[in-house]
PDB file of N, CA and C in Angstrom:
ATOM      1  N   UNK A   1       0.850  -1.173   0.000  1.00  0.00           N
ATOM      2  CA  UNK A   1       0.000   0.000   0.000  1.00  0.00           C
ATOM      3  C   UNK A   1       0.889   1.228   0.000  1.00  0.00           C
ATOM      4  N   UNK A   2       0.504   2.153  -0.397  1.00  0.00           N
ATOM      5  CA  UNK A   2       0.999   3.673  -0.892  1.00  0.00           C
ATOM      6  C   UNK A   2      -0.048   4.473  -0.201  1.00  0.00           C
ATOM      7  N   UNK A   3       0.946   5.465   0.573  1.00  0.00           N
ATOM      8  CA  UNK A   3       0.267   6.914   0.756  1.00  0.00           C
ATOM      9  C   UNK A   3       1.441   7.847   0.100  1.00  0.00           C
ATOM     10  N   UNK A   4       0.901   8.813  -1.310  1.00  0.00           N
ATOM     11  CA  UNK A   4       1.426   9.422  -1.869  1.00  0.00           C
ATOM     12  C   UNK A   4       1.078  10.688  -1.919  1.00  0.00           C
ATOM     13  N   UNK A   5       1.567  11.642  -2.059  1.00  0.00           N
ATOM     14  CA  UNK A   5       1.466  12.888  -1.735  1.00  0.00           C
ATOM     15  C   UNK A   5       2.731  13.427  -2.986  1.00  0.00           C
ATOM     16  N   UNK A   6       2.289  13.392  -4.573  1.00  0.00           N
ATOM     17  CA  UNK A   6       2.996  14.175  -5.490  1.00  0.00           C
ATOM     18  C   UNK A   6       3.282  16.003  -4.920  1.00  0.00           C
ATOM     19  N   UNK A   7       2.385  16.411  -4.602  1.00  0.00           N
ATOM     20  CA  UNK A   7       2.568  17.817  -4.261  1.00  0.00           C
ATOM     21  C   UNK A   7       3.449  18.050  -3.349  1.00  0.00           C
ATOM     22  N   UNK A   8       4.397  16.960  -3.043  1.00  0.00           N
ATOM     23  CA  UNK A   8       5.378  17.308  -1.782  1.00  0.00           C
ATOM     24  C   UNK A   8       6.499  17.821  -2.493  1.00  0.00           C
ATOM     25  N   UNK A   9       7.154  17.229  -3.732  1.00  0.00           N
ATOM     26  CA  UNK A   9       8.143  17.210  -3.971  1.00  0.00           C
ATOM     27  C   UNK A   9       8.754  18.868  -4.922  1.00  0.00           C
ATOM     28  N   UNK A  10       9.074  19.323  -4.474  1.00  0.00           N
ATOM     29  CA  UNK A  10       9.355  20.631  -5.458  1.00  0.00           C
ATOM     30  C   UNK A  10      11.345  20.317  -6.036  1.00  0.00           C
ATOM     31  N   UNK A  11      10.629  20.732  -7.648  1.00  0.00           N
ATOM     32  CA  UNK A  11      12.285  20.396  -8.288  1.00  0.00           C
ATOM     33  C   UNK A  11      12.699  22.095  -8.244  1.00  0.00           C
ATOM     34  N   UNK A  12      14.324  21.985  -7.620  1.00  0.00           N
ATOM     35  CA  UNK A  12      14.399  23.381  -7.657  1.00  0.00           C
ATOM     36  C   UNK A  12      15.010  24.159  -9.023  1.00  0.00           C
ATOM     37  N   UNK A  13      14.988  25.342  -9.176  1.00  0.00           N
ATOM     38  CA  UNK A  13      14.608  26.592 -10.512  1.00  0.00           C
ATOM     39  C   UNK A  13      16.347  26.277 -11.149  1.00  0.00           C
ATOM     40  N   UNK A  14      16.943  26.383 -10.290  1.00  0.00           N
ATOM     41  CA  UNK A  14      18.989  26.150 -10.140  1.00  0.00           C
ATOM     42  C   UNK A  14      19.241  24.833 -10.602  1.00  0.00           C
ATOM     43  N   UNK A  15      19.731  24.630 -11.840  1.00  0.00           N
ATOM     44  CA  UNK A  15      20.402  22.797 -12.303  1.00  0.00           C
ATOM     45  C   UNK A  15      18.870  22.369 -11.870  1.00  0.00           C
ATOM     46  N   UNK A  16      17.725  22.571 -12.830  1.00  0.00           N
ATOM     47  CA  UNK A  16      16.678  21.559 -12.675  1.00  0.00           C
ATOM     48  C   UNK A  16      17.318  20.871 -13.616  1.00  0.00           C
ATOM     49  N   UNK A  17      17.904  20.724 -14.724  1.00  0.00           N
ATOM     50  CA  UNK A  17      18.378  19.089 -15.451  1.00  0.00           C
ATOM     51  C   UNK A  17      18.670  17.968 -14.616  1.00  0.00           C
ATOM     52  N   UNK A  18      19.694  18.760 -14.009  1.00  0.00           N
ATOM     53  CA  UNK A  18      19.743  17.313 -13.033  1.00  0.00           C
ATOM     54  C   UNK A  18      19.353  17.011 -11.816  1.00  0.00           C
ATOM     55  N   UNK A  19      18.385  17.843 -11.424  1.00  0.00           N
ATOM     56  CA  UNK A  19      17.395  17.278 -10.215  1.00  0.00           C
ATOM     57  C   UNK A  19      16.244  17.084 -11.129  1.00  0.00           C
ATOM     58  N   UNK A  20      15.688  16.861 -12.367  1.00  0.00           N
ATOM     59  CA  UNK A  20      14.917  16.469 -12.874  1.00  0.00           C
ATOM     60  C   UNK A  20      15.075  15.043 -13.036  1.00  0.00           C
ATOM     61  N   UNK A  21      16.248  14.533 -13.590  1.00  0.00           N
ATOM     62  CA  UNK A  21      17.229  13.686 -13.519  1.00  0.00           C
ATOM     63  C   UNK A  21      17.277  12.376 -12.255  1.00  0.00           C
ATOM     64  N   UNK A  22      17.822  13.142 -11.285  1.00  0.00           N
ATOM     65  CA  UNK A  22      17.778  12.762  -9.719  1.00  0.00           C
ATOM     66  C   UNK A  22      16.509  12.410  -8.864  1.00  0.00           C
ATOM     67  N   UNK A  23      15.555  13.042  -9.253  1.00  0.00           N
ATOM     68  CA  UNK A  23      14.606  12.695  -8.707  1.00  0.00           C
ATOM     69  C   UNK A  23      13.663  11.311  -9.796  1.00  0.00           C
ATOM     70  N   UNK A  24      14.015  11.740 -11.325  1.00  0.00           N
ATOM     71  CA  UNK A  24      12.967  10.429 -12.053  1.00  0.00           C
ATOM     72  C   UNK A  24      14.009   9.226 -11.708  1.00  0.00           C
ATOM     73  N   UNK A  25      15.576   9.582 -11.094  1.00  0.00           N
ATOM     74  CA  UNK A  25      16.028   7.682 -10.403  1.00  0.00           C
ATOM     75  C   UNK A  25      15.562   7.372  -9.199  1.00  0.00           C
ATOM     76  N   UNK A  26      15.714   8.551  -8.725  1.00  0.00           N
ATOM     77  CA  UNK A  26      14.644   7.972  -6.786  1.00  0.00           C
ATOM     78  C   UNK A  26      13.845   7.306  -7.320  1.00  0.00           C
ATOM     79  N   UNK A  27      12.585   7.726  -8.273  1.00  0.00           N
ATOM     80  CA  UNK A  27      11.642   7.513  -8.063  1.00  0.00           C
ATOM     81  C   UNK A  27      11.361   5.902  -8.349  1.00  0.00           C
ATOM     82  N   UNK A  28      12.136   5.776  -9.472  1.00  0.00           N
ATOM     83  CA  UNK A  28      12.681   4.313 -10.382  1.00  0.00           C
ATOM     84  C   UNK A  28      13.440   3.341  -9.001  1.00  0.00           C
ATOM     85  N   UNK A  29      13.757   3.646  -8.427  1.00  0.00           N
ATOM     86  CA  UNK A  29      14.530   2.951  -7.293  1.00  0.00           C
ATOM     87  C   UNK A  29      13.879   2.665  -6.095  1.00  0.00           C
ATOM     88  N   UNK A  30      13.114   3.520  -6.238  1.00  0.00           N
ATOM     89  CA  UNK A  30      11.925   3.653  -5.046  1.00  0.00           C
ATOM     90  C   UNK A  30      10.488   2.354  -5.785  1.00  0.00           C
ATOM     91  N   UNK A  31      10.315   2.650  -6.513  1.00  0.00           N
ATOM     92  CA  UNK A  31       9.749   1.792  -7.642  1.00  0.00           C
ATOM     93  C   UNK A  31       9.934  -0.193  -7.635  1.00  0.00           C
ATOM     94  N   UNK A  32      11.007  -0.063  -7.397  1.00  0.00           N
ATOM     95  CA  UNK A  32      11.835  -1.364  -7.645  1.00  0.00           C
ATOM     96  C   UNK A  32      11.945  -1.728  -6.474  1.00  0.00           C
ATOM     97  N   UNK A  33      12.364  -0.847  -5.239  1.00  0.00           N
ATOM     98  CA  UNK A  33      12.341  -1.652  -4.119  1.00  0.00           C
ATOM     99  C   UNK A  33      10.811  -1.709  -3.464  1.00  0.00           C
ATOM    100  N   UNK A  34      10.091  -1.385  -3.607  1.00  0.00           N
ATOM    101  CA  UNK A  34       8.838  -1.242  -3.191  1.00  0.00           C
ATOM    102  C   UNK A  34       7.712  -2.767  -3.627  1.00  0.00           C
ATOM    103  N   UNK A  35       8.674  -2.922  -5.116  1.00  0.00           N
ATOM    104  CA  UNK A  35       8.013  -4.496  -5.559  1.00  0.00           C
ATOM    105  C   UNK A  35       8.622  -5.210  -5.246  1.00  0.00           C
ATOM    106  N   UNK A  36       9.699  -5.341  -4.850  1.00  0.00           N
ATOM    107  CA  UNK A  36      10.596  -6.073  -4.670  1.00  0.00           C
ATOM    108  C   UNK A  36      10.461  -6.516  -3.027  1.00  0.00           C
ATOM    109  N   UNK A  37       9.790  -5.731  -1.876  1.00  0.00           N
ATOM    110  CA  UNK A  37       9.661  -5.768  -0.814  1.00  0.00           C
ATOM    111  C   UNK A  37       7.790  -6.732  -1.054  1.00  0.00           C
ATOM    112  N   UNK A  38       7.052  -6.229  -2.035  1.00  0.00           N
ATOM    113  CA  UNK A  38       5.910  -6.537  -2.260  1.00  0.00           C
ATOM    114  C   UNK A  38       6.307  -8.468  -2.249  1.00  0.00           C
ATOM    115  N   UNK A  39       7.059  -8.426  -3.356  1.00  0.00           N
ATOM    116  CA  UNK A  39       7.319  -9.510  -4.160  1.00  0.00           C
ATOM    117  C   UNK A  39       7.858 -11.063  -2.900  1.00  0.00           C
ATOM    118  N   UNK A  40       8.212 -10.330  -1.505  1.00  0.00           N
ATOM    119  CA  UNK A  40       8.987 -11.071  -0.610  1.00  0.00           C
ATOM    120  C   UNK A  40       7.661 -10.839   0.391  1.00  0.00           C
ATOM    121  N   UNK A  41       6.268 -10.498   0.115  1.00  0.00           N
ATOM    122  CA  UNK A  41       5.388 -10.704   1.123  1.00  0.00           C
ATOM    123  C   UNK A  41       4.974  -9.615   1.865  1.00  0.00           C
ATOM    124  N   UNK A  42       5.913  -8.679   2.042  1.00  0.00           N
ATOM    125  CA  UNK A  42       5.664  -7.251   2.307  1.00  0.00           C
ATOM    126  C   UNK A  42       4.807  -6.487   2.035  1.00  0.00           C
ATOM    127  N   UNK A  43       3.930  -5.370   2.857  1.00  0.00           N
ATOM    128  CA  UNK A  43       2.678  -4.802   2.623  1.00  0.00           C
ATOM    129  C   UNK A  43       3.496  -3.465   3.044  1.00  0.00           C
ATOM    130  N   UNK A  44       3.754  -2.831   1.632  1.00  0.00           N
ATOM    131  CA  UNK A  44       4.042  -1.424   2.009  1.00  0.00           C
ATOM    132  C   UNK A  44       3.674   0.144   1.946  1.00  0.00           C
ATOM    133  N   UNK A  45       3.749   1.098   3.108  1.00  0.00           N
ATOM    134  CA  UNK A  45       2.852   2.243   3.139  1.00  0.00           C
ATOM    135  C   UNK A  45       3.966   3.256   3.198  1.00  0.00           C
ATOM    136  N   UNK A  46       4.124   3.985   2.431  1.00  0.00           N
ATOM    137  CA  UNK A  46       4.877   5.316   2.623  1.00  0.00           C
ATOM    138  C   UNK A  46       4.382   6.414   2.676  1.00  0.00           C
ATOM    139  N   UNK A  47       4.775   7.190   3.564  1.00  0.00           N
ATOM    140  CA  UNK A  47       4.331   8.346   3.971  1.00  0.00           C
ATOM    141  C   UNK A  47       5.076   9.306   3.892  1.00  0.00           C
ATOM    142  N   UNK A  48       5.107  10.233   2.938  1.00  0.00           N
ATOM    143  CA  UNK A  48       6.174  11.871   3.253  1.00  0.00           C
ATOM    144  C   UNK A  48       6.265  12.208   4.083  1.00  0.00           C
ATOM    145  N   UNK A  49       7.458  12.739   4.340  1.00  0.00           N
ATOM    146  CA  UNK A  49       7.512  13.775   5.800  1.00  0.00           C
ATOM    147  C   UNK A  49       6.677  14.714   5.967  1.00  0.00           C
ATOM    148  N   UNK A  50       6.419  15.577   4.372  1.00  0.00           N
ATOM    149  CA  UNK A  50       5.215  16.506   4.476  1.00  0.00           C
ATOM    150  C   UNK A  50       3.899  16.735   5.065  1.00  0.00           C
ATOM    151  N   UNK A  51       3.454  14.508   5.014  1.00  0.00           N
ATOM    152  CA  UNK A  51       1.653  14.256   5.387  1.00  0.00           C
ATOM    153  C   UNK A  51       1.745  14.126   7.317  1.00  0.00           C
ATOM    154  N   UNK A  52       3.241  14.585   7.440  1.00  0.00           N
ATOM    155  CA  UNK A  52       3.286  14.692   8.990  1.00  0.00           C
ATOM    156  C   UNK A  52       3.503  15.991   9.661  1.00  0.00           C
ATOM    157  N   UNK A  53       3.208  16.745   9.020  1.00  0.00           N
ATOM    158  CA  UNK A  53       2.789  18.047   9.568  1.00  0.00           C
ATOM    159  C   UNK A  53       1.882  18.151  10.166  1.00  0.00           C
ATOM    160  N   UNK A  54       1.715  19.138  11.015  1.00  0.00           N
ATOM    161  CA  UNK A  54       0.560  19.332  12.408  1.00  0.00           C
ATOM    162  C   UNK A  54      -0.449  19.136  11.549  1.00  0.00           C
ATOM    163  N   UNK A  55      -0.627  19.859  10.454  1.00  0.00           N
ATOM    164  CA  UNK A  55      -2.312  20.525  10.151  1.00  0.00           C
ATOM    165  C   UNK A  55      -3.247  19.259   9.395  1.00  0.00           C
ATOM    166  N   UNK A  56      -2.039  18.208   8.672  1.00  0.00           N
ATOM    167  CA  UNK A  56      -2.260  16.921   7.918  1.00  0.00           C
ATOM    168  C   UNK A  56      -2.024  15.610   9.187  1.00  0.00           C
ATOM    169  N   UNK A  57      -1.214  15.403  10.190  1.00  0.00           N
ATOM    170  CA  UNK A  57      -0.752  14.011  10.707  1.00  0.00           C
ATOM    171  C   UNK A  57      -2.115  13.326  11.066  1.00  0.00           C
ATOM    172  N   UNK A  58      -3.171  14.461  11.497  1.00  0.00           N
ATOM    173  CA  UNK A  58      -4.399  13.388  11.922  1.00  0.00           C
ATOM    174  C   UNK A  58      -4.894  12.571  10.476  1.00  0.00           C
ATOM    175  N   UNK A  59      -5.306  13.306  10.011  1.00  0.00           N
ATOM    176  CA  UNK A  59      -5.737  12.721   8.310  1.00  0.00           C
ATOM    177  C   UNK A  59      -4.437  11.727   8.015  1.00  0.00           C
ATOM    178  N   UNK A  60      -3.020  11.495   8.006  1.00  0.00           N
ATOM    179  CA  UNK A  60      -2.730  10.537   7.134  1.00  0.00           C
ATOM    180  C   UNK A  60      -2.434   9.358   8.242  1.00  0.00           C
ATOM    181  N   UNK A  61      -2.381   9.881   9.848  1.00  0.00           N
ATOM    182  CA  UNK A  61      -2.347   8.301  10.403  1.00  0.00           C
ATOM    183  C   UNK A  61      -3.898   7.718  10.428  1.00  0.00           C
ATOM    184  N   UNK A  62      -4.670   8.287  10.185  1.00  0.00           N
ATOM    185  CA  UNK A  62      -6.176   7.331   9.863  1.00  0.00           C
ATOM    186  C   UNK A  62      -6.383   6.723   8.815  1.00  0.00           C
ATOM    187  N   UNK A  63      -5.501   6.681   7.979  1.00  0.00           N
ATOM    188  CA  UNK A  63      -4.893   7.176   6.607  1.00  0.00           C
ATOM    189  C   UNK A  63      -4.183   5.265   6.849  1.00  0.00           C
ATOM    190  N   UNK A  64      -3.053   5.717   7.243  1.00  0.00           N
ATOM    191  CA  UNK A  64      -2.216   4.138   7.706  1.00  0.00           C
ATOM    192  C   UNK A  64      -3.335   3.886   8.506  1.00  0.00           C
ATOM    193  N   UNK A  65      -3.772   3.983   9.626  1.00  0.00           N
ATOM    194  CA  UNK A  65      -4.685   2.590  10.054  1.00  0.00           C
ATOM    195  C   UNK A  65      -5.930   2.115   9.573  1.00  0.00           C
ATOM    196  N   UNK A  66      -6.139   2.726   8.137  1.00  0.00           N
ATOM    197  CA  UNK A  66      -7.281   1.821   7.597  1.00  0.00           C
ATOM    198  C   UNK A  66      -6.392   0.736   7.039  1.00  0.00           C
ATOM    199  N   UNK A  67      -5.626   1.242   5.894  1.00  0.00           N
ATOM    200  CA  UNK A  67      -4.506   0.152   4.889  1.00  0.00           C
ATOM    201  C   UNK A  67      -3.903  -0.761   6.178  1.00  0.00           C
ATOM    202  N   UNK A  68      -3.610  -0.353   7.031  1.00  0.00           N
ATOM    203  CA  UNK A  68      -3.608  -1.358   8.367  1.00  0.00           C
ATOM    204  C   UNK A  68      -4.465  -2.640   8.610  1.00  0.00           C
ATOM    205  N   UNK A  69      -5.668  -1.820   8.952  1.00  0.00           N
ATOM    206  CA  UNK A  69      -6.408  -2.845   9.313  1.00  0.00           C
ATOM    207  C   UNK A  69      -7.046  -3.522   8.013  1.00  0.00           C
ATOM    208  N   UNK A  70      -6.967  -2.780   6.896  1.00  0.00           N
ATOM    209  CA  UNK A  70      -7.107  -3.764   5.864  1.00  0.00           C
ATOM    210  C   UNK A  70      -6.239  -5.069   5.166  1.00  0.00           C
ATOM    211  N   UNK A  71      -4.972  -4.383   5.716  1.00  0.00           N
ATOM    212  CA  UNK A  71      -4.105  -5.596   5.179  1.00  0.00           C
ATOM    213  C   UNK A  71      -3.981  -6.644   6.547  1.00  0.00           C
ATOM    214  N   UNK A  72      -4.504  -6.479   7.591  1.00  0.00           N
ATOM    215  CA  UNK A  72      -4.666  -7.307   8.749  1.00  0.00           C
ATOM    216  C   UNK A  72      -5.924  -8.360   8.467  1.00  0.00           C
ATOM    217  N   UNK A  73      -6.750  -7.703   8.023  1.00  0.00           N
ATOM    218  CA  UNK A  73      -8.403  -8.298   7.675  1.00  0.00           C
ATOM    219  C   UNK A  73      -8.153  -9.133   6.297  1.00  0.00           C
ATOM    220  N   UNK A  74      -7.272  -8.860   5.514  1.00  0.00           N
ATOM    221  CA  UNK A  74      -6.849  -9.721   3.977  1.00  0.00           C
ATOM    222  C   UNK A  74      -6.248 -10.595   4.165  1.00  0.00           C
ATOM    223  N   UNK A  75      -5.041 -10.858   5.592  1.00  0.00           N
ATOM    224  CA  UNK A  75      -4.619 -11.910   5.677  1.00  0.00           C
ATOM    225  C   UNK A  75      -5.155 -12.820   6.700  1.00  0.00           C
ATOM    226  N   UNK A  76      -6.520 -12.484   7.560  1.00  0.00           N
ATOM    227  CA  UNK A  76      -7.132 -13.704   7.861  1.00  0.00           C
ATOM    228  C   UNK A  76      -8.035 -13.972   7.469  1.00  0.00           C
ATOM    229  N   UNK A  77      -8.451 -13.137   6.172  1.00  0.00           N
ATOM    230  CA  UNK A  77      -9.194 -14.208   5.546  1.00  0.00           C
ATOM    231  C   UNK A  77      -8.747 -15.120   4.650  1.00  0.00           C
ATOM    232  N   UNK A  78      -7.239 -14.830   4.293  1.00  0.00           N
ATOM    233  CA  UNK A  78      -6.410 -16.109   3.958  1.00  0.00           C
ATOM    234  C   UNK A  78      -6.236 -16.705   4.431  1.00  0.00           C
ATOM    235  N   UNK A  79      -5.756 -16.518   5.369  1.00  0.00           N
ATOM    236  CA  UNK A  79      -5.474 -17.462   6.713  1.00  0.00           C
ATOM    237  C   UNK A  79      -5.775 -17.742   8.006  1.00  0.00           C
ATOM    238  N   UNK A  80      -7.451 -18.327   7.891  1.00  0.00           N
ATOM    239  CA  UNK A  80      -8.278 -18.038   8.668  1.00  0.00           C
ATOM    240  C   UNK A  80      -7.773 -18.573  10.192  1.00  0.00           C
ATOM    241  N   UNK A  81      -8.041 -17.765  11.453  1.00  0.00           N
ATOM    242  CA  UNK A  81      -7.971 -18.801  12.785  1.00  0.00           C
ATOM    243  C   UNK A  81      -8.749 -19.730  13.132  1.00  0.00           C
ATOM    244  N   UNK A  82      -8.133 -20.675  13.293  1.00  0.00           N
ATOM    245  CA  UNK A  82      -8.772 -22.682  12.822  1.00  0.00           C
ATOM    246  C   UNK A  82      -9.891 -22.093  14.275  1.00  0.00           C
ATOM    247  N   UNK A  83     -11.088 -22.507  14.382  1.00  0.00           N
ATOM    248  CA  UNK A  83     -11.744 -22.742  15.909  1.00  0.00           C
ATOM    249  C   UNK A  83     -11.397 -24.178  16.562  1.00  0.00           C
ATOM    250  N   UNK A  84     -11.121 -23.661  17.485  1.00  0.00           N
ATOM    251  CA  UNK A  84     -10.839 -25.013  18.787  1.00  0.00           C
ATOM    252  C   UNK A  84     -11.973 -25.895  18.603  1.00  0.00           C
ATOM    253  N   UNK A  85     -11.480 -27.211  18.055  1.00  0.00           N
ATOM    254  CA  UNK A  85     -12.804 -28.305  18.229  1.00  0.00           C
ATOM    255  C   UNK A  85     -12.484 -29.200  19.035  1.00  0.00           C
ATOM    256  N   UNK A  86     -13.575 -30.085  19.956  1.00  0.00           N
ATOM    257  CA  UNK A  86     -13.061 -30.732  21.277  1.00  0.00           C
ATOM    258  C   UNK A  86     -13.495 -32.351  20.267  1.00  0.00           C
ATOM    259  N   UNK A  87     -12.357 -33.837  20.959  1.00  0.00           N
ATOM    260  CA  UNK A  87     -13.220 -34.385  20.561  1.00  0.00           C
ATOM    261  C   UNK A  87     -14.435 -34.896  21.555  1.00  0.00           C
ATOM    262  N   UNK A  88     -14.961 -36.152  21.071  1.00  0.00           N
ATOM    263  CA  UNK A  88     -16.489 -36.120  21.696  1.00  0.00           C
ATOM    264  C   UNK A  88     -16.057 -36.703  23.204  1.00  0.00           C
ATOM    265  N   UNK A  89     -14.916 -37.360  23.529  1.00  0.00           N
ATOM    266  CA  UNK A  89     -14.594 -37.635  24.388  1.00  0.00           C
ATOM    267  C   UNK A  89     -14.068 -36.961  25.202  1.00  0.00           C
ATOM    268  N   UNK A  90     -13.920 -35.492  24.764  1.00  0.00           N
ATOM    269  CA  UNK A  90     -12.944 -34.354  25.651  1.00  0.00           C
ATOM    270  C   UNK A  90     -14.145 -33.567  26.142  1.00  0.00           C
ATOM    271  N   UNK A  91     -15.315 -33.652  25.671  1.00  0.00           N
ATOM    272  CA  UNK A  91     -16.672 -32.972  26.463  1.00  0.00           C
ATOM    273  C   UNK A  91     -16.700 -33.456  27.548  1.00  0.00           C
ATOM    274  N   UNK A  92     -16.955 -31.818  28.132  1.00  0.00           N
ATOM    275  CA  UNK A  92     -17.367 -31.788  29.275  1.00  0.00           C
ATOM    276  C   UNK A  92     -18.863 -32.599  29.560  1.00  0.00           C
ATOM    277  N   UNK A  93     -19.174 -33.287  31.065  1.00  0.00           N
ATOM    278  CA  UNK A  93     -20.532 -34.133  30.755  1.00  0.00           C
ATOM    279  C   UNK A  93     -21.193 -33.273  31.789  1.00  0.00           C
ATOM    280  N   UNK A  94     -22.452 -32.956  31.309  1.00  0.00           N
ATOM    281  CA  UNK A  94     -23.397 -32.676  32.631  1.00  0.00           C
ATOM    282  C   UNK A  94     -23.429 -33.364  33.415  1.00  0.00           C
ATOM    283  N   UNK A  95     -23.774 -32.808  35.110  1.00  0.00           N
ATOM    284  CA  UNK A  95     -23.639 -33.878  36.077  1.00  0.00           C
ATOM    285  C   UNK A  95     -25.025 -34.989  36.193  1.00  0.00           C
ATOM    286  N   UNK A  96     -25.193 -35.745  36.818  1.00  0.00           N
ATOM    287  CA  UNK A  96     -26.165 -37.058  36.045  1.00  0.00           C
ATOM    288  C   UNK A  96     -26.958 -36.768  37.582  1.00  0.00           C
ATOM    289  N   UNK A  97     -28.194 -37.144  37.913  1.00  0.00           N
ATOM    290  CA  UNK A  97     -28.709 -37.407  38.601  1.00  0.00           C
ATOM    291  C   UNK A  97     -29.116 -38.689  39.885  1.00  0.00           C
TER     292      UNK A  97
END
């Protein structure tokens, strides 16, 4: 999972060639390890430093704990928790009269 926030990144006015440059390999690298973390089972959320500013942090940690609890809720319903079954001989017996 991705929390992205394009409007964070400003290329600056000075040598934009090569922070135009610099930033389309982050992004390619960022790209690659991100599937590559996917690819090994990994459920991943990134967050800018930006979406942690006072006026945004409430909005993007509700933000991570939905993709949270969604990727918590996706893997048991893959992998459901078995229920405890007794066998018939491990019942408890009412007491008899």
């Amino acid at each position: 999972m991705k929390i992205e926030n394009s409007a964070c990144c400003k290329i600056p006015n000075t040598n934009r060639e090569f922070w135009v440059a610099k930033i389309r390999r982050n992004q390619e690298r960022d790209q690659e390890n991100y599937y590559a973390l996917q690819e090994n089972g990994w459920q991943v959320i990134v967050v800018w430093e930006c979406q942690l500013k006072p006026a945004v942090i409430e909005h993007t940690m509700r933000e991570v704990e939905v993709m949270l609890n969604n990727n918590l809720l996706s893997f048991y319903k893959r992998n459901p928790i078995p229920y405890p079954t007794m066998e018939d001989d491990q019942l408890p017996m009412a007491a008899e009269d």
